[in-house]
PDB file of N, CA and C in Angstrom:
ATOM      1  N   UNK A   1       0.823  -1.189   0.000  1.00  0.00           N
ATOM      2  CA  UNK A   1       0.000   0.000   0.000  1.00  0.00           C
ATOM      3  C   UNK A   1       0.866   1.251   0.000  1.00  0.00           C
ATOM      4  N   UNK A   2       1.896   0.908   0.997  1.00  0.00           N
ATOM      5  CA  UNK A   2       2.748   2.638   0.797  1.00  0.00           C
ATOM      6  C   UNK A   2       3.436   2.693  -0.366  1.00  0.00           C
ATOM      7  N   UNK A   3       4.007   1.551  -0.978  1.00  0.00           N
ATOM      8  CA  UNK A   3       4.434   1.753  -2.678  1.00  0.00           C
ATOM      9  C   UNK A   3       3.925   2.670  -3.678  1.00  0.00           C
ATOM     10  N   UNK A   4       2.236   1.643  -3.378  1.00  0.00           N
ATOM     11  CA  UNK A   4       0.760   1.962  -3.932  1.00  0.00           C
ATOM     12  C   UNK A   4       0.927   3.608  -3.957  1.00  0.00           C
ATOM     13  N   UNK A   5       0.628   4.344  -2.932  1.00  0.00           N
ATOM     14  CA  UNK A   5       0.725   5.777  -2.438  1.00  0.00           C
ATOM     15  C   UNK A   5       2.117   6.445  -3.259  1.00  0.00           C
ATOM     16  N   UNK A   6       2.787   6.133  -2.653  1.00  0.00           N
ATOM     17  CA  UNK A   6       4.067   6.750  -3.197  1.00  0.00           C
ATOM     18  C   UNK A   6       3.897   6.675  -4.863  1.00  0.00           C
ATOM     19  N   UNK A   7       3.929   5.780  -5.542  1.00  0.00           N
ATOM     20  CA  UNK A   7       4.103   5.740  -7.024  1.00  0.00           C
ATOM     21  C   UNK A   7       2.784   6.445  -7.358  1.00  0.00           C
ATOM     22  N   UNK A   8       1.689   6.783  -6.657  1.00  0.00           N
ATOM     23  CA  UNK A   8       0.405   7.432  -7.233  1.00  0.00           C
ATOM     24  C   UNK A   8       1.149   9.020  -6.661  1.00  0.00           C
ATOM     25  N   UNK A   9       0.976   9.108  -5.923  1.00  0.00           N
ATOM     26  CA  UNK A   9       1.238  10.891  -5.854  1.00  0.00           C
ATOM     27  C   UNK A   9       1.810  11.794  -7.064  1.00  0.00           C
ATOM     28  N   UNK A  10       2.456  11.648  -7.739  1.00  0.00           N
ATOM     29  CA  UNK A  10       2.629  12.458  -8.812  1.00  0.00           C
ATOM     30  C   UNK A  10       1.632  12.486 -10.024  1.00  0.00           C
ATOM     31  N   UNK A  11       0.623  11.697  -9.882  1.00  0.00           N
ATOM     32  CA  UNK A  11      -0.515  11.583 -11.053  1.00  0.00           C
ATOM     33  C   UNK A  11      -1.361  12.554 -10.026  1.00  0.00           C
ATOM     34  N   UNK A  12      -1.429  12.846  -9.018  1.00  0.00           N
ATOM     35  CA  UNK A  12      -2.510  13.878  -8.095  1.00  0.00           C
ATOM     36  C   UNK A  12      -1.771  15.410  -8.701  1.00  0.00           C
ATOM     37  N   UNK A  13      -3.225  16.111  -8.137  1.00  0.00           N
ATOM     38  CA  UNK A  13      -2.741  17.284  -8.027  1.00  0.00           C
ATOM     39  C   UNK A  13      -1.503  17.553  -7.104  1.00  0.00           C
ATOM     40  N   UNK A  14      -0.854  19.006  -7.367  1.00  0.00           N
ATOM     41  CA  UNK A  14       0.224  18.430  -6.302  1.00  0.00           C
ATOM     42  C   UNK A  14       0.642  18.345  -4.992  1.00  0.00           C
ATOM     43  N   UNK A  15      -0.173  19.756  -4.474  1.00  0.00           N
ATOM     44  CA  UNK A  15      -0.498  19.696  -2.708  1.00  0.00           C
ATOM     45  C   UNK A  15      -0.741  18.015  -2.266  1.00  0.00           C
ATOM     46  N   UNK A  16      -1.840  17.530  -2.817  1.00  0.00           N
ATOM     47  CA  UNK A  16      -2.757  16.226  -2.127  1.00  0.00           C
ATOM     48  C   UNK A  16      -1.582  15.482  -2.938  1.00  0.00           C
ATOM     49  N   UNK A  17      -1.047  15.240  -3.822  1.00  0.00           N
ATOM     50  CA  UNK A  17       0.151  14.212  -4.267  1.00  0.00           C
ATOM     51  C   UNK A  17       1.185  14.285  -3.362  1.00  0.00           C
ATOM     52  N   UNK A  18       1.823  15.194  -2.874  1.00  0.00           N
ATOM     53  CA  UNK A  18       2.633  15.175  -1.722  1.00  0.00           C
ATOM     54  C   UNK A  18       2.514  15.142  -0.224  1.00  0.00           C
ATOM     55  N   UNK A  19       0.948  15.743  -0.397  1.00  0.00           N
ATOM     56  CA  UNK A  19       0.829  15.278   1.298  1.00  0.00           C
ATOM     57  C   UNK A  19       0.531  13.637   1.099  1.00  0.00           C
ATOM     58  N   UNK A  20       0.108  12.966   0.377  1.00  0.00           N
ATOM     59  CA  UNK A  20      -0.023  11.636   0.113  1.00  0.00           C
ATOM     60  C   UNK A  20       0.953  10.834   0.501  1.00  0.00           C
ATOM     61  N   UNK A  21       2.135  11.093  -0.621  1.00  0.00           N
ATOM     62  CA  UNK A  21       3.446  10.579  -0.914  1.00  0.00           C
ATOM     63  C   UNK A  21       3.834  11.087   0.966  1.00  0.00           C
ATOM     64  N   UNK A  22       3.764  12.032   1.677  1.00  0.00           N
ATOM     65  CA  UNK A  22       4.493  12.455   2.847  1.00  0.00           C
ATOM     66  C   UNK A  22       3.941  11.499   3.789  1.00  0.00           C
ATOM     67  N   UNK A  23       2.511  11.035   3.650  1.00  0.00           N
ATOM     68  CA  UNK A  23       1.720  10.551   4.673  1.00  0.00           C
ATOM     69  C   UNK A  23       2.372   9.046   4.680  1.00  0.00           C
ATOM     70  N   UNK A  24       2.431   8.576   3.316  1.00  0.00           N
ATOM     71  CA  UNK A  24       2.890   6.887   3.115  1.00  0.00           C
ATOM     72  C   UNK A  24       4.308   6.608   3.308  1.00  0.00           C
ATOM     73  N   UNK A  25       4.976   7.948   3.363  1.00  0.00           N
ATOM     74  CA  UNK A  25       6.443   7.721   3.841  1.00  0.00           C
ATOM     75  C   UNK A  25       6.524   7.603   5.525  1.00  0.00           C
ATOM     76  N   UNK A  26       5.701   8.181   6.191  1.00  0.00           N
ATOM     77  CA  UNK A  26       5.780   8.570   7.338  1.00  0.00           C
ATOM     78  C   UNK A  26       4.788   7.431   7.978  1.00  0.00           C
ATOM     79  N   UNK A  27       4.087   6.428   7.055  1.00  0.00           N
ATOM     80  CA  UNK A  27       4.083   5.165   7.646  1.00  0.00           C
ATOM     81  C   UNK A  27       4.533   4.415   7.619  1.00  0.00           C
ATOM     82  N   UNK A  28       5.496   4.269   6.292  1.00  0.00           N
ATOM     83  CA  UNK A  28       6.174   3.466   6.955  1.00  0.00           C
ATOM     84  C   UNK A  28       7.625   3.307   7.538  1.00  0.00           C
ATOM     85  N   UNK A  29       7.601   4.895   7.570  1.00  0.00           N
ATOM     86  CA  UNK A  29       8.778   4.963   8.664  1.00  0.00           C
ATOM     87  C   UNK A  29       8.515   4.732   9.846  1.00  0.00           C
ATOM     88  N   UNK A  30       7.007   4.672  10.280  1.00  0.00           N
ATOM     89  CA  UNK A  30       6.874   4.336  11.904  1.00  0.00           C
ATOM     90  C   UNK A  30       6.757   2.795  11.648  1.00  0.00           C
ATOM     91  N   UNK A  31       6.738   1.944  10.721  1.00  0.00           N
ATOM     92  CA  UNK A  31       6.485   0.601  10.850  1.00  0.00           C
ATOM     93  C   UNK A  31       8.259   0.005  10.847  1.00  0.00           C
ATOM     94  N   UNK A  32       8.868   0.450  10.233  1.00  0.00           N
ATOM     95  CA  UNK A  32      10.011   0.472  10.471  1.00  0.00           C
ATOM     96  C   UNK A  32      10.384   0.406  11.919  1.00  0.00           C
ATOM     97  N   UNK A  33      10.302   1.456  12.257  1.00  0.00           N
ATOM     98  CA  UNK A  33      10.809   1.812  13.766  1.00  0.00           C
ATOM     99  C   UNK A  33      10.277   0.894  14.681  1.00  0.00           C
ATOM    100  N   UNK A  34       8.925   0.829  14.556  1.00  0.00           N
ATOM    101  CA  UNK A  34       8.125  -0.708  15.649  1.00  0.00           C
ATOM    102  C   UNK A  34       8.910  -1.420  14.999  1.00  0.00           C
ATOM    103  N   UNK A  35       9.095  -1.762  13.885  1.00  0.00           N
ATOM    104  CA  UNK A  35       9.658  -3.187  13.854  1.00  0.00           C
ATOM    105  C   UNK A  35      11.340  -3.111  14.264  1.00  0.00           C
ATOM    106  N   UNK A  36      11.616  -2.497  13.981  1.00  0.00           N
ATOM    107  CA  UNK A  36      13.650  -2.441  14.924  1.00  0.00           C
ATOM    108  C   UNK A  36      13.345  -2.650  16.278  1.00  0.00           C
ATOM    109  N   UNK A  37      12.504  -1.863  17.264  1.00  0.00           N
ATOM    110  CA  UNK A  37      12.255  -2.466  18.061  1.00  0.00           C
ATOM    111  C   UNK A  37      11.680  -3.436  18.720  1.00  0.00           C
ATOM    112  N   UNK A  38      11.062  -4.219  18.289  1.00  0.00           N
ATOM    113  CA  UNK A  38      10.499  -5.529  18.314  1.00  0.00           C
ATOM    114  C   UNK A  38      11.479  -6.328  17.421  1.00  0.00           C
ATOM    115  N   UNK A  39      11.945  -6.839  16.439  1.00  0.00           N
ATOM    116  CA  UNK A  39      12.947  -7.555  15.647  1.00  0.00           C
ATOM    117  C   UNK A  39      14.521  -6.989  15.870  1.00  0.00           C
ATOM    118  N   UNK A  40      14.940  -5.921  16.072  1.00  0.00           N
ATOM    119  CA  UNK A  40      16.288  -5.268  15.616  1.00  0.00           C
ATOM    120  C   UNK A  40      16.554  -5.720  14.279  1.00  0.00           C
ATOM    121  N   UNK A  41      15.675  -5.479  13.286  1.00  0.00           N
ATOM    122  CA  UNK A  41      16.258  -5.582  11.932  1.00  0.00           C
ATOM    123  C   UNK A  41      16.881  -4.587  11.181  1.00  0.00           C
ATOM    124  N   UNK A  42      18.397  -5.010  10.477  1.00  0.00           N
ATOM    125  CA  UNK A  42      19.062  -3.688  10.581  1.00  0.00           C
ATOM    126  C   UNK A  42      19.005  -2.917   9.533  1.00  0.00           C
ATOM    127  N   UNK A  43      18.167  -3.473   8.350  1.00  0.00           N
ATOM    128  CA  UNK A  43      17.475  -2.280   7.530  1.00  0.00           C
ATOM    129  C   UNK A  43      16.777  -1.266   8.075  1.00  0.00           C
ATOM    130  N   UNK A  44      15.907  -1.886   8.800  1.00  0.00           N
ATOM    131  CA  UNK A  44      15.372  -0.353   9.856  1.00  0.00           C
ATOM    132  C   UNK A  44      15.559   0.559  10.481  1.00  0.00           C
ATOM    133  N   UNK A  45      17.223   0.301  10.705  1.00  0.00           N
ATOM    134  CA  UNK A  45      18.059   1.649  11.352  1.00  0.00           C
ATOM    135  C   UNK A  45      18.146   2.023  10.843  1.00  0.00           C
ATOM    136  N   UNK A  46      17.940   2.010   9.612  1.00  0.00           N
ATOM    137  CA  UNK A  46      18.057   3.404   8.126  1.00  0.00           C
ATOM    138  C   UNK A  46      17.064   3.458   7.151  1.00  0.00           C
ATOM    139  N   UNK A  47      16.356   2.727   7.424  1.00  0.00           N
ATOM    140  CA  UNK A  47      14.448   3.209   6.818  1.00  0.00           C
ATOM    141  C   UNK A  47      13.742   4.176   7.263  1.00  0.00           C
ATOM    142  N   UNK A  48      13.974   3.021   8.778  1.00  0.00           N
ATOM    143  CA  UNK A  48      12.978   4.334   9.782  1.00  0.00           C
ATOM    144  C   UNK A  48      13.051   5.752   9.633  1.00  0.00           C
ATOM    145  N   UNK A  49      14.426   6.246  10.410  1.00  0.00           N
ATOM    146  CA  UNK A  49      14.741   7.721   9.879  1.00  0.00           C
ATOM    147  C   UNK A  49      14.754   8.090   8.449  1.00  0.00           C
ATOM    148  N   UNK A  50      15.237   7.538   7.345  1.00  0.00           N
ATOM    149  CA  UNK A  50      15.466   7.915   5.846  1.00  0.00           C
ATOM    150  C   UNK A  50      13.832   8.155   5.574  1.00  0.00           C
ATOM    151  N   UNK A  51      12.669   7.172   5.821  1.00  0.00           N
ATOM    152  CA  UNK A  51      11.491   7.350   5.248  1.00  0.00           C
ATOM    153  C   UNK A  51      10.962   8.639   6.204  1.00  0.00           C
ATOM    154  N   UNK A  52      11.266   8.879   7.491  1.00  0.00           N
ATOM    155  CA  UNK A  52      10.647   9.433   8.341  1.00  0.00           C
ATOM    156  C   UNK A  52      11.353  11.427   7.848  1.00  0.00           C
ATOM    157  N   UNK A  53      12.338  11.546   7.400  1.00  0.00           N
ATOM    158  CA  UNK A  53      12.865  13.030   6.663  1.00  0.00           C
ATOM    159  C   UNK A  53      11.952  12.890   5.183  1.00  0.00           C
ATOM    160  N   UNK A  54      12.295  11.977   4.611  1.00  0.00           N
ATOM    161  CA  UNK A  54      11.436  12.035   3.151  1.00  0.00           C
ATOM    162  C   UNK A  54      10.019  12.543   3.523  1.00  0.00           C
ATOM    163  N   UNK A  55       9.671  11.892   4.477  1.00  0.00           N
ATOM    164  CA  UNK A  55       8.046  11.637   4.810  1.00  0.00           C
ATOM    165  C   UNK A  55       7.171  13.410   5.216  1.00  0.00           C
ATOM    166  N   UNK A  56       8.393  13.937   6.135  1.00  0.00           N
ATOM    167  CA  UNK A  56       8.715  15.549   6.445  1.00  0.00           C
ATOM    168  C   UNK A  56       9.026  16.020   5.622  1.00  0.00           C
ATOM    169  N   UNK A  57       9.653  16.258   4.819  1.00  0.00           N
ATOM    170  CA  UNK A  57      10.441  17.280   3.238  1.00  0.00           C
ATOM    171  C   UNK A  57       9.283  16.885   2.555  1.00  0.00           C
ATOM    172  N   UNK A  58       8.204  16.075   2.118  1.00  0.00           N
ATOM    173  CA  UNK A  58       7.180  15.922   1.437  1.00  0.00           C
ATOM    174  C   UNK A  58       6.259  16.488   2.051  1.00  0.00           C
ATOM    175  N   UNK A  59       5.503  16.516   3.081  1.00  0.00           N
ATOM    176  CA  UNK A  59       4.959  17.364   3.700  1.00  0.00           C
ATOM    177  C   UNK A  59       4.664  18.570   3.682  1.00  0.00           C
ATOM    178  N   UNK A  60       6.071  19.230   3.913  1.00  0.00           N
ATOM    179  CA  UNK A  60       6.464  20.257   4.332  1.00  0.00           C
ATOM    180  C   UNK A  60       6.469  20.964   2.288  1.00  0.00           C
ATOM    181  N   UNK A  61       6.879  20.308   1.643  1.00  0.00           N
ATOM    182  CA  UNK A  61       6.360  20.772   0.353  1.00  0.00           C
ATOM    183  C   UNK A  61       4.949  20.817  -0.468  1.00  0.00           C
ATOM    184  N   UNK A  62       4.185  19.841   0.195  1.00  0.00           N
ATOM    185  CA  UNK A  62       2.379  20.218   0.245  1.00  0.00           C
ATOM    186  C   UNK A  62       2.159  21.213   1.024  1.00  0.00           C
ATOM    187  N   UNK A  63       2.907  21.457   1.833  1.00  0.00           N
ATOM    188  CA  UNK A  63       2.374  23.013   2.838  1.00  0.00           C
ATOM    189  C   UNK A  63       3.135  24.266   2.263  1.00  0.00           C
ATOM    190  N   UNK A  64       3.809  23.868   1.169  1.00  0.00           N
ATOM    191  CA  UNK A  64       4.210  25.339   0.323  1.00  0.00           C
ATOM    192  C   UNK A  64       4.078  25.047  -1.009  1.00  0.00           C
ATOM    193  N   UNK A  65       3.588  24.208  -1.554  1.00  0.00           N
ATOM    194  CA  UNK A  65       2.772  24.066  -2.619  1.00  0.00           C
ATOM    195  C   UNK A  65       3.728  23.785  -4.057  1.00  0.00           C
ATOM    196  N   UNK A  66       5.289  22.977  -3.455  1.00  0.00           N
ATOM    197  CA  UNK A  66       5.886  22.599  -4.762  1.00  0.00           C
ATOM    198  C   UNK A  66       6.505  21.338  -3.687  1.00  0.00           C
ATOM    199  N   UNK A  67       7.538  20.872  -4.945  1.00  0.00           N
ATOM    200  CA  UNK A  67       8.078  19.338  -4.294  1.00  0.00           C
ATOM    201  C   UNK A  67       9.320  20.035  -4.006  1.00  0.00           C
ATOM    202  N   UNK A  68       9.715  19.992  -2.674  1.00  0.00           N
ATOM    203  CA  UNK A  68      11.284  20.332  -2.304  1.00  0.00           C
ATOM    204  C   UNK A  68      12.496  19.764  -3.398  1.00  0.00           C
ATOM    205  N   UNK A  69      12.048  18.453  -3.720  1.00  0.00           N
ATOM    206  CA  UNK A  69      13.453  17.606  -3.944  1.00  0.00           C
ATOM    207  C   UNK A  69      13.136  18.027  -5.228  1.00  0.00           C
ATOM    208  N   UNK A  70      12.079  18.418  -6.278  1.00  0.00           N
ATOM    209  CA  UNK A  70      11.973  18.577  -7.842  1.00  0.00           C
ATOM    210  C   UNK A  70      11.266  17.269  -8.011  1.00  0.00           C
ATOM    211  N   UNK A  71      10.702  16.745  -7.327  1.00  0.00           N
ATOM    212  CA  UNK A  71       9.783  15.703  -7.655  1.00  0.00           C
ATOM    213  C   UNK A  71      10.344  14.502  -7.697  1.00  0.00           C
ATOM    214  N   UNK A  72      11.704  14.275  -6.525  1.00  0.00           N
ATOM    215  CA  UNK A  72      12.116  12.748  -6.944  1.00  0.00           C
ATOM    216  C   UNK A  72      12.000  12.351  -5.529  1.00  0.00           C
ATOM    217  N   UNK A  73      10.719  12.617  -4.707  1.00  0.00           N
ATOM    218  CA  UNK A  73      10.548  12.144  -3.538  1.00  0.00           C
ATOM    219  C   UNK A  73      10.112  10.119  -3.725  1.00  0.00           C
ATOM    220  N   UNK A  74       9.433   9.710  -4.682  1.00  0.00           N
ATOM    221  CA  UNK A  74       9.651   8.097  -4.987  1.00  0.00           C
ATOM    222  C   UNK A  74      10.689   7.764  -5.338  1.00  0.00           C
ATOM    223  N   UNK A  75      11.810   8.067  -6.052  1.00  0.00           N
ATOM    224  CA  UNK A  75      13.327   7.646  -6.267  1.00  0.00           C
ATOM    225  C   UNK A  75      13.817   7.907  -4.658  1.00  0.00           C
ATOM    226  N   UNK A  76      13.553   8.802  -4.175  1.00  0.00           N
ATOM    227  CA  UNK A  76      14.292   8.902  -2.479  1.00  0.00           C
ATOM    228  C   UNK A  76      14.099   7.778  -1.755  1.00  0.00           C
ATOM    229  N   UNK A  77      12.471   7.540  -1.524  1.00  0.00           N
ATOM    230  CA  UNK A  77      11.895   6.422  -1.150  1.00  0.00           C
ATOM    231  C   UNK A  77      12.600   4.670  -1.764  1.00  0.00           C
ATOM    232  N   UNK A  78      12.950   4.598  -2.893  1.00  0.00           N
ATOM    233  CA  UNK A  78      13.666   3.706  -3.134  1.00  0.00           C
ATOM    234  C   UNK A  78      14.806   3.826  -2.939  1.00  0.00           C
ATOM    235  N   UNK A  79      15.527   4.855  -2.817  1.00  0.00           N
ATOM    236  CA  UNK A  79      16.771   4.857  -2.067  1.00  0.00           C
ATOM    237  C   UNK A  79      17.432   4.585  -0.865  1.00  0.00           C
ATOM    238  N   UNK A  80      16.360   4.888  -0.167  1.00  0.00           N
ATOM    239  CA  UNK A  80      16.278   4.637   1.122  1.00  0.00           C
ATOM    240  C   UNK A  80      16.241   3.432   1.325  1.00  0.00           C
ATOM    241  N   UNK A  81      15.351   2.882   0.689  1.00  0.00           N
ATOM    242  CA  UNK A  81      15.102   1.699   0.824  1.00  0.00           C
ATOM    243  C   UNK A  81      16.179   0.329   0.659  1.00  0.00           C
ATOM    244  N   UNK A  82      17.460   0.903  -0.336  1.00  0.00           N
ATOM    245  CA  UNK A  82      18.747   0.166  -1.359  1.00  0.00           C
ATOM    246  C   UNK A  82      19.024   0.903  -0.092  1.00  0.00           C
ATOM    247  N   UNK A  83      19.126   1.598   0.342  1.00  0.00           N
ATOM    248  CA  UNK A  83      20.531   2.056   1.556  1.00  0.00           C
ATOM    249  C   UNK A  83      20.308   1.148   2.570  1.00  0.00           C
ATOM    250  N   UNK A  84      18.901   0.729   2.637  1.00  0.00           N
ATOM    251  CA  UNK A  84      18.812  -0.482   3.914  1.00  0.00           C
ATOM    252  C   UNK A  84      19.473  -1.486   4.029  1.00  0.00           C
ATOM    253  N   UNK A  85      18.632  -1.944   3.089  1.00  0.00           N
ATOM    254  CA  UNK A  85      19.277  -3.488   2.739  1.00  0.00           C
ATOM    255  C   UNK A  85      20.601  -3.541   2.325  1.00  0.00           C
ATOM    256  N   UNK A  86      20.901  -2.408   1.394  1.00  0.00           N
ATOM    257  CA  UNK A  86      22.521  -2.971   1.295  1.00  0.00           C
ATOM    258  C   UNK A  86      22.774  -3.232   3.146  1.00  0.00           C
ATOM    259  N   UNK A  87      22.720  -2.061   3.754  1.00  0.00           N
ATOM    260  CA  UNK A  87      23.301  -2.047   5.169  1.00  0.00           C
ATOM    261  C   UNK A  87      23.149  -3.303   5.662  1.00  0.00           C
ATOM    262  N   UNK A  88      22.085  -3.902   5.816  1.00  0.00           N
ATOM    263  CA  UNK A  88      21.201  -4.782   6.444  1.00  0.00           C
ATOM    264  C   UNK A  88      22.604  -6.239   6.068  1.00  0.00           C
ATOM    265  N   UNK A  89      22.351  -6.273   4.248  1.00  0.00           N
ATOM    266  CA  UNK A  89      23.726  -7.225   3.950  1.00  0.00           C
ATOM    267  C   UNK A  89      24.944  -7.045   4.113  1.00  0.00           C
ATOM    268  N   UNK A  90      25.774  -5.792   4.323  1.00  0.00           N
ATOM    269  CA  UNK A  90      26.766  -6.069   5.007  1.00  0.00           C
ATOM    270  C   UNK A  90      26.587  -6.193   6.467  1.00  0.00           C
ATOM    271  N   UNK A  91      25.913  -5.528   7.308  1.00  0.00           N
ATOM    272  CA  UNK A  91      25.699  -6.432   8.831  1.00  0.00           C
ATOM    273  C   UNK A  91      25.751  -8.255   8.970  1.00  0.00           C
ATOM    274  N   UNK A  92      25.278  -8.385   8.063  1.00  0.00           N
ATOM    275  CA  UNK A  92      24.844 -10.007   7.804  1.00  0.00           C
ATOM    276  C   UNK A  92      26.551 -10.474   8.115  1.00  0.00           C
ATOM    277  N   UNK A  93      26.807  -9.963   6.740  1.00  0.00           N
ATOM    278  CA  UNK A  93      28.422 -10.678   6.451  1.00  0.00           C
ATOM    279  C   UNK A  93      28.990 -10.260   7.468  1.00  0.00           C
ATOM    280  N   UNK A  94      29.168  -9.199   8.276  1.00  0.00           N
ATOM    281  CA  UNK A  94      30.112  -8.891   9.197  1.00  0.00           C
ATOM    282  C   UNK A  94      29.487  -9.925  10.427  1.00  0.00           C
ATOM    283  N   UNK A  95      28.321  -9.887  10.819  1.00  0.00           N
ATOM    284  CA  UNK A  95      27.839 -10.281  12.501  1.00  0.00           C
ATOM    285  C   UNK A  95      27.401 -11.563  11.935  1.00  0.00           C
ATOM    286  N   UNK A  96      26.677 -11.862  10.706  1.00  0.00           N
ATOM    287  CA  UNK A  96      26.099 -13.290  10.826  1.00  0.00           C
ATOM    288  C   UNK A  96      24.761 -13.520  11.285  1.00  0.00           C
ATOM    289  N   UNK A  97      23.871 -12.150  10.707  1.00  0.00           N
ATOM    290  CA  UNK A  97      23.074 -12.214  11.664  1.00  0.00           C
ATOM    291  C   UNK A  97      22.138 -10.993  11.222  1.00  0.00           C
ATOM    292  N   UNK A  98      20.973 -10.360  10.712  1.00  0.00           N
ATOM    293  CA  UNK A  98      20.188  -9.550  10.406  1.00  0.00           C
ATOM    294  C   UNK A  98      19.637  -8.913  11.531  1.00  0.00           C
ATOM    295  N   UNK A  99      19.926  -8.999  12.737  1.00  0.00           N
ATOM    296  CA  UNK A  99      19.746  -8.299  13.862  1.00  0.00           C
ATOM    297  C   UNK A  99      21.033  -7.821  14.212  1.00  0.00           C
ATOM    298  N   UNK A 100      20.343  -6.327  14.866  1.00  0.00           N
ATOM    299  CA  UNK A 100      20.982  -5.290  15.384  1.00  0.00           C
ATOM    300  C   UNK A 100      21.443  -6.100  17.252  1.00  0.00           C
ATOM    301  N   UNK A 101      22.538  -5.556  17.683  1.00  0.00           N
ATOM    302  CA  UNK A 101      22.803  -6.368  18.854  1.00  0.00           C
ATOM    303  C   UNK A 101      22.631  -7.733  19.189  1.00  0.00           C
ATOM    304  N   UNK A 102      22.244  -7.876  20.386  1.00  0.00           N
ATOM    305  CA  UNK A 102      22.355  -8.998  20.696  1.00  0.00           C
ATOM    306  C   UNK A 102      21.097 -10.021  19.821  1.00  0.00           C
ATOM    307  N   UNK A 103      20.678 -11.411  19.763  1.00  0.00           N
ATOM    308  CA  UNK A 103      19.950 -11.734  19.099  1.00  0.00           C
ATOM    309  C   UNK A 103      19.782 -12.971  18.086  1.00  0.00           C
ATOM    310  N   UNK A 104      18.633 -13.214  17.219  1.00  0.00           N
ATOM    311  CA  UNK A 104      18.392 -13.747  16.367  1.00  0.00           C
ATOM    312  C   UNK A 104      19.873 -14.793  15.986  1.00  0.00           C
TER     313      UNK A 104
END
């Protein structure tokens, strides 16, 4: 669903396309965050926050009525997303292990 959101916001007008795109970033940057804390999965140490600024800078550009980034707030969102997981796989190779601290 937040994909869903994100890849639709630029077919909206653009206030409601970015508060959209801001709203679906900013869920699932909080699903992120529950889940690091409940799992310590270590993509989420850099989802959570990465989706949770995207999720704000989108926002914050429906409340002034253009796209901060020039409209590559879904490329951010997938970026964020490649910054995880890469992270997530080198944690692996280094600890052996997709959890943050102690664990899994």
């Amino acid at each position: 669903m937040v994909v869903g959101a994100v890849a639709l916001g630029p077919n909206l007008p653009r206030r409601v396309g970015l508060a959209v795109q801001g709203a679906a970033m900013l869920a699932a940057s909080w699903w992120c965050v529950v889940n690091l804390w409940r799992c310590r999965e270590a993509h989420c140490a850099v989802t959570g926050p990465g989706w949770a600024v995207l999720g704000v800078v989108a926002l914050a550009g429906a409340a002034v009525g253009h796209s901060v980034l020039h409209g590559a707030e879904a490329a951010g969102f997938v970026i964020v997303l490649a910054a995880g997981f890469c992270f997530q796989w080198l944690w692996h190779r280094r600890r052996g292990t997709t959890a943050l601290g102690r664990g899994r």
